[in-house]
C-alpha atoms as a PDB file:
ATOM      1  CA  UNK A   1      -8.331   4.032  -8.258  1.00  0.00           C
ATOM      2  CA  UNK A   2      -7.103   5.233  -4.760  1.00  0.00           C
ATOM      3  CA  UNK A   3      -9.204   3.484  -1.881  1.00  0.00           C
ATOM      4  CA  UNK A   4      -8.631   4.238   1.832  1.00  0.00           C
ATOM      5  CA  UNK A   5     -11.526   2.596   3.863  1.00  0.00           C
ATOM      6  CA  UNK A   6     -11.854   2.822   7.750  1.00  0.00           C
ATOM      7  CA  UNK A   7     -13.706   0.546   9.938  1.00  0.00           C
ATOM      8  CA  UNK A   8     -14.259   0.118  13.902  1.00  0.00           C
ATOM      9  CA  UNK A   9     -15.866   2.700  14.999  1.00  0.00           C
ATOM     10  CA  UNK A  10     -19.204   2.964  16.821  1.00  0.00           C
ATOM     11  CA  UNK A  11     -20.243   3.979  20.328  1.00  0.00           C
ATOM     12  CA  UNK A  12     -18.235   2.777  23.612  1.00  0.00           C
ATOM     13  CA  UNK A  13     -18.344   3.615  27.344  1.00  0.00           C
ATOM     14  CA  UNK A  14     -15.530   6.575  28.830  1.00  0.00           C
ATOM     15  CA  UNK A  15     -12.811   4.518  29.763  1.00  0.00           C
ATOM     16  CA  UNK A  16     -13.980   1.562  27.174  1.00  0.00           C
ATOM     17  CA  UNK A  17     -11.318   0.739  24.324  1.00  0.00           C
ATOM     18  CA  UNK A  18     -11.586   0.515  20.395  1.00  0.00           C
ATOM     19  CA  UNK A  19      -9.538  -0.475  17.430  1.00  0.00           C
ATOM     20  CA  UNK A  20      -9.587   1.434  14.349  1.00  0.00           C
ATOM     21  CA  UNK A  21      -8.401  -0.290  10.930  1.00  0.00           C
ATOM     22  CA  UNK A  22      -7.835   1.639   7.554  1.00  0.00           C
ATOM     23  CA  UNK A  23      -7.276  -0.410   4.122  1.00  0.00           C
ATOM     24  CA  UNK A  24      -5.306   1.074   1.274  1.00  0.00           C
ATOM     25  CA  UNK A  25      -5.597   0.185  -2.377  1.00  0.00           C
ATOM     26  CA  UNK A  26      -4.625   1.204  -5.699  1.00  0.00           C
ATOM     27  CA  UNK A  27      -1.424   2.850  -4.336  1.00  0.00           C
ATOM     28  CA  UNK A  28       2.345   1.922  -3.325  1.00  0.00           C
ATOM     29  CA  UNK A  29       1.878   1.519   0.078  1.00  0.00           C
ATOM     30  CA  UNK A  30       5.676   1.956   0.950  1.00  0.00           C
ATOM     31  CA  UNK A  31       5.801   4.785  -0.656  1.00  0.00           C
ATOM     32  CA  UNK A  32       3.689   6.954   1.498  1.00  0.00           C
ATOM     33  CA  UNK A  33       2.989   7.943   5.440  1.00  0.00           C
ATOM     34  CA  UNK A  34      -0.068   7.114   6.892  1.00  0.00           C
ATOM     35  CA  UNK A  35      -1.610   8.777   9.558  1.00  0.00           C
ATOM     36  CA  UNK A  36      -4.607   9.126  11.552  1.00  0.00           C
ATOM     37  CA  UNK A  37      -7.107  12.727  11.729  1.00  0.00           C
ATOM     38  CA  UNK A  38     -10.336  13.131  13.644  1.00  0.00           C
ATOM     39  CA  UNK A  39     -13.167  16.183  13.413  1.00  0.00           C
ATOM     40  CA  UNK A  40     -15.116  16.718  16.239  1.00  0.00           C
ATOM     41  CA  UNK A  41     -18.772  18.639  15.010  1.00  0.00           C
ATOM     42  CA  UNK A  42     -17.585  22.289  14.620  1.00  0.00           C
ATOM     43  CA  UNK A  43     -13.845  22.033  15.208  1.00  0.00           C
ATOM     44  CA  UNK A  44     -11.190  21.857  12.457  1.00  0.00           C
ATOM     45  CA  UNK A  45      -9.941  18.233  11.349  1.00  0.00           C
ATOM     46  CA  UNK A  46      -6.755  17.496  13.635  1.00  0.00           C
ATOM     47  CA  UNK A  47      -4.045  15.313  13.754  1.00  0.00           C
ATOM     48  CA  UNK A  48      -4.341  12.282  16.005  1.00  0.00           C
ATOM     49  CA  UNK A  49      -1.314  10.058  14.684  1.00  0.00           C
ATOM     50  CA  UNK A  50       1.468  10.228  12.207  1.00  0.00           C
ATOM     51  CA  UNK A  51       3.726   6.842  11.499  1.00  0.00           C
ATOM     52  CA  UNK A  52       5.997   7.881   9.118  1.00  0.00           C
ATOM     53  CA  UNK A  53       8.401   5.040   9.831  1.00  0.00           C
ATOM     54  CA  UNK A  54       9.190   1.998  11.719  1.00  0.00           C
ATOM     55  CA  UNK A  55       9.705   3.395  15.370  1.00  0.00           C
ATOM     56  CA  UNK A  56       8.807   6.717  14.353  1.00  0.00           C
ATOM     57  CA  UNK A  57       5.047   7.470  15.215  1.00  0.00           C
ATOM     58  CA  UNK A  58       3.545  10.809  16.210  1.00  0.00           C
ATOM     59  CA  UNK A  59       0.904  11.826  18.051  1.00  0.00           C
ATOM     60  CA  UNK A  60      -0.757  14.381  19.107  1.00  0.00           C
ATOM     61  CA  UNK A  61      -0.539  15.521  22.879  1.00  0.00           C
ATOM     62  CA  UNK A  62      -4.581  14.499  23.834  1.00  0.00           C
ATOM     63  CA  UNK A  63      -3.951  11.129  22.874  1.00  0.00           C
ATOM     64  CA  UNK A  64      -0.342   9.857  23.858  1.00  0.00           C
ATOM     65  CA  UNK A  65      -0.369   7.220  26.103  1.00  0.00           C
ATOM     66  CA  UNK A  66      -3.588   6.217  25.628  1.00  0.00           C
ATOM     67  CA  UNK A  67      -3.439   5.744  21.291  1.00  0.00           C
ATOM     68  CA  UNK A  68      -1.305   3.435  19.379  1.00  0.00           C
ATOM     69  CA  UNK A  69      -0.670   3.270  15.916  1.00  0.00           C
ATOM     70  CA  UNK A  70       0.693   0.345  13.640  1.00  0.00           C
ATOM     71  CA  UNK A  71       1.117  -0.875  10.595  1.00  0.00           C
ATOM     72  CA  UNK A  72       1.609  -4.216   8.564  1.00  0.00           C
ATOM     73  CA  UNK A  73       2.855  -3.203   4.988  1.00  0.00           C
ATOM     74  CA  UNK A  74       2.018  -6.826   3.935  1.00  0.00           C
ATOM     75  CA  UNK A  75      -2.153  -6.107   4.444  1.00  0.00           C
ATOM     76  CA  UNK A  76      -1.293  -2.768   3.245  1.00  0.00           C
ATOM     77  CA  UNK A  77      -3.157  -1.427   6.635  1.00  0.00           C
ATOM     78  CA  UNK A  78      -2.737   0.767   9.543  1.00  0.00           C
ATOM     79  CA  UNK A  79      -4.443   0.248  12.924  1.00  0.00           C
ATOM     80  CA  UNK A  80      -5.205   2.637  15.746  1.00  0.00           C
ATOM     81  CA  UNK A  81      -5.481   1.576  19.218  1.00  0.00           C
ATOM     82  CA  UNK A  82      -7.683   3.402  21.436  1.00  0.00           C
ATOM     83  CA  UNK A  83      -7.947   3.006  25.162  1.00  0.00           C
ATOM     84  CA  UNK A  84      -9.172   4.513  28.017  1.00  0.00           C
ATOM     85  CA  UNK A  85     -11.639   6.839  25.724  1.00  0.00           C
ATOM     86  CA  UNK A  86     -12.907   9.646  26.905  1.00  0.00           C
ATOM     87  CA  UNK A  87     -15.594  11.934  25.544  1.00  0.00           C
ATOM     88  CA  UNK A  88     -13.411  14.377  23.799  1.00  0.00           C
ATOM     89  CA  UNK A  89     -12.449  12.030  22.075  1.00  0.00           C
ATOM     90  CA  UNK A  90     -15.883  11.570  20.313  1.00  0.00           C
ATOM     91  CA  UNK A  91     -15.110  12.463  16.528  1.00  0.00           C
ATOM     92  CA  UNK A  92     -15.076  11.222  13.300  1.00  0.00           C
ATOM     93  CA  UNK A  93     -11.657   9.504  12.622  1.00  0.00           C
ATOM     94  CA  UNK A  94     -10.022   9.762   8.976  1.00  0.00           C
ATOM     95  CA  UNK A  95      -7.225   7.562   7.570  1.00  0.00           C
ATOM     96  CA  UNK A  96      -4.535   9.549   5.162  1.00  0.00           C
ATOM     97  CA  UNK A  97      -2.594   8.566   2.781  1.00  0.00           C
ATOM     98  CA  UNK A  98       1.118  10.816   2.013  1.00  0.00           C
ATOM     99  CA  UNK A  99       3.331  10.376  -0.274  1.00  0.00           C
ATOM    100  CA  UNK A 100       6.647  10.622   0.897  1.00  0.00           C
ATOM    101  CA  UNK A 101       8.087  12.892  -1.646  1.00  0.00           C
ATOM    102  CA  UNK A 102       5.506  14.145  -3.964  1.00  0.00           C
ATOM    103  CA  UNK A 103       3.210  15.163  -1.125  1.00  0.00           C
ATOM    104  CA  UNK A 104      -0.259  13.877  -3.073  1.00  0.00           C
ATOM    105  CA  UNK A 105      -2.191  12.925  -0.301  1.00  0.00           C
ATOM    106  CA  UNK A 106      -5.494  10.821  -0.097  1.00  0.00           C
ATOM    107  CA  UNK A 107      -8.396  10.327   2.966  1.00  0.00           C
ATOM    108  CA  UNK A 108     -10.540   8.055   3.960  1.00  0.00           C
ATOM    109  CA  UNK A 109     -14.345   8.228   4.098  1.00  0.00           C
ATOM    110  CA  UNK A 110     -14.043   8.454   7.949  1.00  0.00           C
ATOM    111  CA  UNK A 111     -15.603   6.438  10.761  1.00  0.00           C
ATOM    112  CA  UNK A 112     -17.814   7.661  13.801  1.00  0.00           C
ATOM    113  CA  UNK A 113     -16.168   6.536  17.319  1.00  0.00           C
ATOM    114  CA  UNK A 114     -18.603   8.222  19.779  1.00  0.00           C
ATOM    115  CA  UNK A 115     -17.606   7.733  23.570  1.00  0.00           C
ATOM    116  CA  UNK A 116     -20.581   8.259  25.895  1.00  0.00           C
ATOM    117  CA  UNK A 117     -22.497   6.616  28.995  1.00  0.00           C
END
């Protein structure tokens, strides 16, 4: 059984940092992409962060500079850096899971960051 579980989120100050951390199980983790998505409350679910390959991470305009993605194949878990928050940012985040030549994909259960004074 595929698992992706999140964890890290919760409620910081604008300009306060968190770290996102998303678990895989029950799949080949080499064999697929992992990325990060957020959904604000009546907006679509967007791309934050794509690493698709050592050195080759992608991410959305909002958050470059301020958002860095990683991974350790050996924990079989991708991380997401988040500094300097701001309140757009506020959203829940989702971990996914692609395969990189079948295309079956896999999310997370999400995880609330909410970035507010």
């Amino acid at each position: 059984q595929v698992q992706l579980v999140e964890s890290g989120g919760g409620l910081v100050q604008p300009g306060g940092s968190l770290e996102l951390s998303c678990t895989a199980s029950g799949i080949i983790f080499s064999f697929y992409a992992m990325g990060w998505y957020r959904q604000a409350p009546g907006n679509q679910r967007e791309l934050v962060a794509v690493y698709t390959s050592p050195g080759n991470t992608n991410y959305a305009e909002s958050v470059k500079g301020r958002f860095t993605m990683s991974r350790d194949n050996a924990k079989k878990t991708v991380y997401l850096q988040m500094n300097s928050l701001k309140p757009e940012d506020t959203a829940v985040y989702y971990c996914n899971a692609n395969h990189r030549s079948n295309g079956r994909h896999y999310w997370g259960q999400g995880t609330q960051v909410t970035v507010s004074s």
